[in-house]
N, C-alpha and C. Protein backbone atom coordinates (compact mmCIF):
# COMPACT_ATOMS: atom_id res chain seq x y z
N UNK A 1 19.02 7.52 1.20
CA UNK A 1 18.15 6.42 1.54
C UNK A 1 16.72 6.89 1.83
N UNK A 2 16.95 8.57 2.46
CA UNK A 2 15.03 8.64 2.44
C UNK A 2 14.34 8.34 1.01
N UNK A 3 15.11 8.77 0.11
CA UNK A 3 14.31 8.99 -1.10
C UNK A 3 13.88 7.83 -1.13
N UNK A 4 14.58 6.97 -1.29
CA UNK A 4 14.10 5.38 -1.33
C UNK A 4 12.81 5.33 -0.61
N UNK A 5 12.58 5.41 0.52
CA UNK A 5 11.69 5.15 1.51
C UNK A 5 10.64 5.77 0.71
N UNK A 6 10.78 7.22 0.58
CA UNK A 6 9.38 7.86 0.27
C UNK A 6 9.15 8.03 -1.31
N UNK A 7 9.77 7.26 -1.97
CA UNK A 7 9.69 5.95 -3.19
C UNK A 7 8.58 5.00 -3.24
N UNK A 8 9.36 4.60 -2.10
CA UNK A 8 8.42 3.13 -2.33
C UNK A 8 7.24 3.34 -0.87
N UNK A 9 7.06 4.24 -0.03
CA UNK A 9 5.82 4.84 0.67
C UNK A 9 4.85 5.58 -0.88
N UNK A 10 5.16 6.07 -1.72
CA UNK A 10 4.23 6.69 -2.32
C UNK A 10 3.86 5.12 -3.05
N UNK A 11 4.74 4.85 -3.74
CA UNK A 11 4.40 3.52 -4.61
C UNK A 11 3.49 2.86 -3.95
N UNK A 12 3.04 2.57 -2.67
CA UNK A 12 2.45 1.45 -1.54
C UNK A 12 1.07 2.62 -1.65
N UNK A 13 0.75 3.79 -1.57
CA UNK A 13 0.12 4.51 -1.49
C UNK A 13 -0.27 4.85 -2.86
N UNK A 14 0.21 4.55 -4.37
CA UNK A 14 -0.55 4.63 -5.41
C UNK A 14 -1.24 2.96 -5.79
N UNK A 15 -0.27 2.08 -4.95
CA UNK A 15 -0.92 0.76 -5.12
C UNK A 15 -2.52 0.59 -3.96
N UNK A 16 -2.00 0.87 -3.61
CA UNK A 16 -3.54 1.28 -2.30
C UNK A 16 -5.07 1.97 -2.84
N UNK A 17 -4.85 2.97 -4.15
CA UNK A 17 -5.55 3.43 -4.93
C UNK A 17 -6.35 2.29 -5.57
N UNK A 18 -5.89 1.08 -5.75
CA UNK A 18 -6.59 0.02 -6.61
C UNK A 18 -8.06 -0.49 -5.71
N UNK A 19 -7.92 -0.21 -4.20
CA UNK A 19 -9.06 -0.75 -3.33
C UNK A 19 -9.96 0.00 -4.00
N UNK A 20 -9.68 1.15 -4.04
CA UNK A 20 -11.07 2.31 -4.68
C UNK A 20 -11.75 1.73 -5.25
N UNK A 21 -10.98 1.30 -6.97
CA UNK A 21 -11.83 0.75 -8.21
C UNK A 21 -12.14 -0.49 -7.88
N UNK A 22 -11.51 -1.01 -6.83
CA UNK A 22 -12.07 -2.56 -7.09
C UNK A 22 -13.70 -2.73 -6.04
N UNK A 23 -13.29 -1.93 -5.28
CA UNK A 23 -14.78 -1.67 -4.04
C UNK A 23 -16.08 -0.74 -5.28
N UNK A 24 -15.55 0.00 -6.34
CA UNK A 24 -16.37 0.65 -7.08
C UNK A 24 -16.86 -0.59 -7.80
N UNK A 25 -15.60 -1.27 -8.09
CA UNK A 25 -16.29 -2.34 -9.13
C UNK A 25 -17.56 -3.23 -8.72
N UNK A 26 -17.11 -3.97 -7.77
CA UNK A 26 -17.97 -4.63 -6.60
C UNK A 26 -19.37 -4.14 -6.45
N UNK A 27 -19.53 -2.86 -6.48
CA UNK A 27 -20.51 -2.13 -6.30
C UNK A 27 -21.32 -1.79 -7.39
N UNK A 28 -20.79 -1.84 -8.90
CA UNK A 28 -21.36 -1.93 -9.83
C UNK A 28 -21.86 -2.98 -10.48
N UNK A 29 -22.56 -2.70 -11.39
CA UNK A 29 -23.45 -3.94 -12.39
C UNK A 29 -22.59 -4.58 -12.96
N UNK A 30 -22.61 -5.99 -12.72
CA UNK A 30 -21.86 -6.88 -13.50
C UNK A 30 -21.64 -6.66 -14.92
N UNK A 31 -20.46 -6.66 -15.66
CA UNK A 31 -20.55 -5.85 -17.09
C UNK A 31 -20.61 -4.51 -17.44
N UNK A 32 -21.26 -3.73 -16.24
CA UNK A 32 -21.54 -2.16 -16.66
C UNK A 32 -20.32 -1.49 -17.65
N UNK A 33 -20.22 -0.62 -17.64
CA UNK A 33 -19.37 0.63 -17.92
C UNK A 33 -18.73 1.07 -16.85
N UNK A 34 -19.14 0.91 -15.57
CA UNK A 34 -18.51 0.73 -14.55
C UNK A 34 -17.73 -0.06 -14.06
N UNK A 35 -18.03 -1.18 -14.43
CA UNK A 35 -17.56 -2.46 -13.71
C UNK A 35 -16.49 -2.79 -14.64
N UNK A 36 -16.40 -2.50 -15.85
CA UNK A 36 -15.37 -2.53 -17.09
C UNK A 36 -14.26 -1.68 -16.39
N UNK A 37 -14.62 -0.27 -16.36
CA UNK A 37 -13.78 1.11 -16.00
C UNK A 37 -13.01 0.56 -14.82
N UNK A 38 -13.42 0.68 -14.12
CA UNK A 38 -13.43 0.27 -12.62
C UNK A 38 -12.33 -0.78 -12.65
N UNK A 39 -12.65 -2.15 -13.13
CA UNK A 39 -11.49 -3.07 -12.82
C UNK A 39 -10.14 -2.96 -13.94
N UNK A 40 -10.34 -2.15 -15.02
CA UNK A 40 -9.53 -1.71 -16.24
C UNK A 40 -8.56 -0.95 -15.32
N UNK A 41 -8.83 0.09 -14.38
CA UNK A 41 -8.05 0.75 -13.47
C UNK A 41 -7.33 -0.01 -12.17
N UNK A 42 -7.84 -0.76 -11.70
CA UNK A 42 -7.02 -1.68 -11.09
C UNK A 42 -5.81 -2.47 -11.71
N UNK A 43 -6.37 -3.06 -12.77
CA UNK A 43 -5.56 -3.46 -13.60
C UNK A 43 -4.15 -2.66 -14.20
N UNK A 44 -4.51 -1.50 -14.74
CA UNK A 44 -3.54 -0.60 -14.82
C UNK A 44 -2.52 0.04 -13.84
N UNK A 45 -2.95 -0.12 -12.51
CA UNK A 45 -2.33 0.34 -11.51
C UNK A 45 -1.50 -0.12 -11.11
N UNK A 46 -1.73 -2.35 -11.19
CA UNK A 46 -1.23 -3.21 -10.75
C UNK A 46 -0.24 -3.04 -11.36
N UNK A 47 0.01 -2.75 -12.65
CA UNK A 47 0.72 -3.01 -14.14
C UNK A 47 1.82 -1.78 -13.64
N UNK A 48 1.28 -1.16 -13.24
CA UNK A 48 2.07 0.44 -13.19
C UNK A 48 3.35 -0.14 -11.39
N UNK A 49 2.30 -0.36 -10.45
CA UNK A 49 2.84 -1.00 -9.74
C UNK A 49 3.84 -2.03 -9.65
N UNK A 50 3.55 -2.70 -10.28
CA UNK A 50 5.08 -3.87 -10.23
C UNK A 50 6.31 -3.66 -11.25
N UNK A 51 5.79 -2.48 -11.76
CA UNK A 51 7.62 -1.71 -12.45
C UNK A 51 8.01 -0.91 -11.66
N UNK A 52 7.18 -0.20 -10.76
CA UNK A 52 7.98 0.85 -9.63
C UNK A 52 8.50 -0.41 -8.18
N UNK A 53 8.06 -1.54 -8.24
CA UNK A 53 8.24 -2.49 -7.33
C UNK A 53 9.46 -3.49 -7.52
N UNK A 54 9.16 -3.65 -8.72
CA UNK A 54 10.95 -4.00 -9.04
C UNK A 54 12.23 -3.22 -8.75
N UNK A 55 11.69 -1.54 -9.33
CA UNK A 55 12.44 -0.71 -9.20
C UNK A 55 13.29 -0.75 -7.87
N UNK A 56 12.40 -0.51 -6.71
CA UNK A 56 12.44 -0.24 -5.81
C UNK A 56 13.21 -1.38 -4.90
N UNK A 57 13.09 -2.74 -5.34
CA UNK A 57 13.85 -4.14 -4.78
C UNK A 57 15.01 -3.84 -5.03
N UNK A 58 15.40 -3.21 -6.33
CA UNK A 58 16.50 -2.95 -6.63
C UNK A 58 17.57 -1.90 -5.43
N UNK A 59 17.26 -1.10 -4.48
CA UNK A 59 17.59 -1.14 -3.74
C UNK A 59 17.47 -0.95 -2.38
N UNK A 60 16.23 -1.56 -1.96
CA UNK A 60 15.66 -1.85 -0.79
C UNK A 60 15.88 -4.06 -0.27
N UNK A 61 16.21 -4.14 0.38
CA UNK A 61 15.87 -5.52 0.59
C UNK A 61 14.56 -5.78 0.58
N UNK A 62 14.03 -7.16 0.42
CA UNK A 62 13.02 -7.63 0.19
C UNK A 62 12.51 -7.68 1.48
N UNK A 63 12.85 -7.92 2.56
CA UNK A 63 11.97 -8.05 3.78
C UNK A 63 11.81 -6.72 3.83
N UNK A 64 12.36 -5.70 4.60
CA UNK A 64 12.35 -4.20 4.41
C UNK A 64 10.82 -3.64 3.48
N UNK A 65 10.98 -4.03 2.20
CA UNK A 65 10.03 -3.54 1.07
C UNK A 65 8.39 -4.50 1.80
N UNK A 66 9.08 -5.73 1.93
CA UNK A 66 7.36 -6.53 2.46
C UNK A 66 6.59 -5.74 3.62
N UNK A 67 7.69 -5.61 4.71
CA UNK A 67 7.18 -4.94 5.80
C UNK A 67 6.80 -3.70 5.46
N UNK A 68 7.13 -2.58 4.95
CA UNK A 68 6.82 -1.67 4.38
C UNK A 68 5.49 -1.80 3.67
N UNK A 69 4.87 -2.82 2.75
CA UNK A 69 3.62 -3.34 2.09
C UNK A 69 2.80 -3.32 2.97
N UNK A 70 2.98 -3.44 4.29
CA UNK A 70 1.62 -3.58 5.27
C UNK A 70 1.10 -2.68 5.48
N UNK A 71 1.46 -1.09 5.07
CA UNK A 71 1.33 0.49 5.00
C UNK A 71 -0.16 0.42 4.37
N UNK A 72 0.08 -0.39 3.45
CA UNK A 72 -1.42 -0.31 2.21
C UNK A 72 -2.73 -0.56 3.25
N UNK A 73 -2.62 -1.07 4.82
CA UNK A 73 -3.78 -1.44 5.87
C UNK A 73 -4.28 0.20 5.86
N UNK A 74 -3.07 1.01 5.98
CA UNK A 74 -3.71 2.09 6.86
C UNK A 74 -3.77 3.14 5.42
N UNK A 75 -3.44 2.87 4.19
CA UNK A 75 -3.95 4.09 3.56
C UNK A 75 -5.93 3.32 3.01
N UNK A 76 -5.60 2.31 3.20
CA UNK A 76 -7.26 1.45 2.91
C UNK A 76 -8.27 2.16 3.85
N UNK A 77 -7.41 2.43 5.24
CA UNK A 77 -8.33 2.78 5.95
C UNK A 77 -8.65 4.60 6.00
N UNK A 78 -7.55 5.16 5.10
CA UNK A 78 -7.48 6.46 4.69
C UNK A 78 -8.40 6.59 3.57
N UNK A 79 -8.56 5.77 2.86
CA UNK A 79 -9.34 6.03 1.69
C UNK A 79 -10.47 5.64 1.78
N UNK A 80 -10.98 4.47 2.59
CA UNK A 80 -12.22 4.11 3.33
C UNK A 80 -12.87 5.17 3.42
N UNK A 81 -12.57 6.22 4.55
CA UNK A 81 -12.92 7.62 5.03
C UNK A 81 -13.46 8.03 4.09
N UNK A 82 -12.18 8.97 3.28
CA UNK A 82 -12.49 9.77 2.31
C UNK A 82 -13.51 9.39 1.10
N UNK A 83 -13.17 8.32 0.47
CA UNK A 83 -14.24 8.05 -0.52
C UNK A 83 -15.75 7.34 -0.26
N UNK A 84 -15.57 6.43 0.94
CA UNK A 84 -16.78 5.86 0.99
C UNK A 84 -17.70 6.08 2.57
N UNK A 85 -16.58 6.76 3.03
CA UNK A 85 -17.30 7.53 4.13
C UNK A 85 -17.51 6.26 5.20
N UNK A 86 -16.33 5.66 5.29
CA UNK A 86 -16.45 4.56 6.48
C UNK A 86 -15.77 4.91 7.50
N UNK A 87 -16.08 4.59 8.82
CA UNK A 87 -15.78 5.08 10.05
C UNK A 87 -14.51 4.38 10.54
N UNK A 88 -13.55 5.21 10.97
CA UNK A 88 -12.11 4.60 11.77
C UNK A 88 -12.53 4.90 13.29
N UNK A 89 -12.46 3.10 13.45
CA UNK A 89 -12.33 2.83 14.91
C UNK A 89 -11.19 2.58 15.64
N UNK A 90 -11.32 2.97 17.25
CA UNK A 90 -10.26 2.83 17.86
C UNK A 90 -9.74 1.44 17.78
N UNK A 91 -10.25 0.40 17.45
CA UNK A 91 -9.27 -0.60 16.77
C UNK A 91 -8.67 -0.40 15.54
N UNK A 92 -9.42 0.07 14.88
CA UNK A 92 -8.55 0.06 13.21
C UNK A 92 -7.42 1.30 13.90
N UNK A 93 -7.07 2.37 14.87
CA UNK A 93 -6.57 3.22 15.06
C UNK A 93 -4.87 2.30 15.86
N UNK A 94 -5.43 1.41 16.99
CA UNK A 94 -4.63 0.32 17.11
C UNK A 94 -3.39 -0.19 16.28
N UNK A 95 -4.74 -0.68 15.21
CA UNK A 95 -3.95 -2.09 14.40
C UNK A 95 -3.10 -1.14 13.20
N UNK A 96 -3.30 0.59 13.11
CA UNK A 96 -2.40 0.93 12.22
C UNK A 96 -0.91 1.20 13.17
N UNK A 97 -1.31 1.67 14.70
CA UNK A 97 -0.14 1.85 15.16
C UNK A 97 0.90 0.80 15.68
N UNK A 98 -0.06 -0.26 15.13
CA UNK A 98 0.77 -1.73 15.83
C UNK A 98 1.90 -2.05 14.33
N UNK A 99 1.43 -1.59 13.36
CA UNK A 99 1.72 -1.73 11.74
C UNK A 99 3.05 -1.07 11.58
N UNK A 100 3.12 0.22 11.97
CA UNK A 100 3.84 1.36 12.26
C UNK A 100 5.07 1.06 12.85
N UNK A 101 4.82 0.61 14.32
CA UNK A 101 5.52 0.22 15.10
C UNK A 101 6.38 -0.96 14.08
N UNK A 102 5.70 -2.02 13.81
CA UNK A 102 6.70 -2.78 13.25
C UNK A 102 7.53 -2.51 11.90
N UNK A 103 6.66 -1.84 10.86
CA UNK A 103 7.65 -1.28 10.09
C UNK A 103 9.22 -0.70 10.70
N UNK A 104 9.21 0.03 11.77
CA UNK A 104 10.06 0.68 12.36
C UNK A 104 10.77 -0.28 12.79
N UNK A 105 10.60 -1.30 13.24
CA UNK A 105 11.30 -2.45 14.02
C UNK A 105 12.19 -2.92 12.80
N UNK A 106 11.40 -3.57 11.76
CA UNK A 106 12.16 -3.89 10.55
C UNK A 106 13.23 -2.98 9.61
N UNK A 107 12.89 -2.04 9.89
CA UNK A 107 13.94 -1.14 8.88
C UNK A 107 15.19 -0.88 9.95
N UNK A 108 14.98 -0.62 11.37
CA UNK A 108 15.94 -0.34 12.43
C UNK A 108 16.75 -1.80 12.43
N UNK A 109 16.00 -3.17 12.33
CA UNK A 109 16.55 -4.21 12.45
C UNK A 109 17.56 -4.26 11.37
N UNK A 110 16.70 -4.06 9.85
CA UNK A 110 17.42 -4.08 9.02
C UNK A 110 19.12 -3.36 8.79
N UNK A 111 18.76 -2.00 9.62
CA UNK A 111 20.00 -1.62 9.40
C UNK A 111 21.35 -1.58 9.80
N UNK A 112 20.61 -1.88 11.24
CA UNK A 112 22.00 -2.83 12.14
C UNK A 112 22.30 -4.17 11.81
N UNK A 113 21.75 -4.79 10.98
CA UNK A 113 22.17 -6.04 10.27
C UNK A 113 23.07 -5.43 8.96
N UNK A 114 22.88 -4.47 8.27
CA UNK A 114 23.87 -3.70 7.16
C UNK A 114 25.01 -3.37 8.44
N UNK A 115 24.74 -2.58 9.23
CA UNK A 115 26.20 -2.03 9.58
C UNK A 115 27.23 -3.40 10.37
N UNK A 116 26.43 -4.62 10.95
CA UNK A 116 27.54 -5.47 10.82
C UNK A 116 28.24 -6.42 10.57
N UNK A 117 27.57 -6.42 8.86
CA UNK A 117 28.06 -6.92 8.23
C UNK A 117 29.30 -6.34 7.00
């Protein structure tokens, strides 16, 4: 079952990659070569994304996998950093451990709902 998890944690974390191009896009000239590139890669990612997302329903439950989706807050705010050099505040530091916390709630919930049934 980890594999699963760190399955669909990377999958949430290559779907999280799309903020990049789409904040690049945003930032470029309407039409550019950029702004083409840029949302062409989002696009592709999305595309790439919802076959590893099916995959992954396949054996994760759907609440489990949603709650898990809220992960994409804190790699936004990972990639914020790194690429555009935006500052993590002790709220954004908060609202990832409040994120965290509930993922954990849901998968622990989830699984004592498997064992009694």
């Amino acid at each position: 079952m980890k594999k699963i998890y760190l399955g669909l944690h990377f999958i949430l974390m290559f779907y999280a990659i799309g903020g990049i191009f789409s904040k690049r896009a945003a930032n470029a000239e309407f039409l550019s070569l950029e702004y083409i590139i840029s949302y062409g890669m989002v696009f592709a990612i999305l595309m790439i994304y919802a076959v590893f997302w099916q995959m992954i329903l396949k054996k994760v439950s759907l609440t489990v996998a949603m709650a898990n989706k809220s992960v994409t807050v804190i790699w936004g705010l990972i990639y914020g950093f790194l690429f555009f050099q935006e500052k993590i505040t002790l709220g954004n530091v908060i609202g990832a451990v409040i994120i965290i916390v509930g993922i954990i709630m849901v998968v622990n919930g989830d699984k004592e709902q498997n064992q009694c049934t």
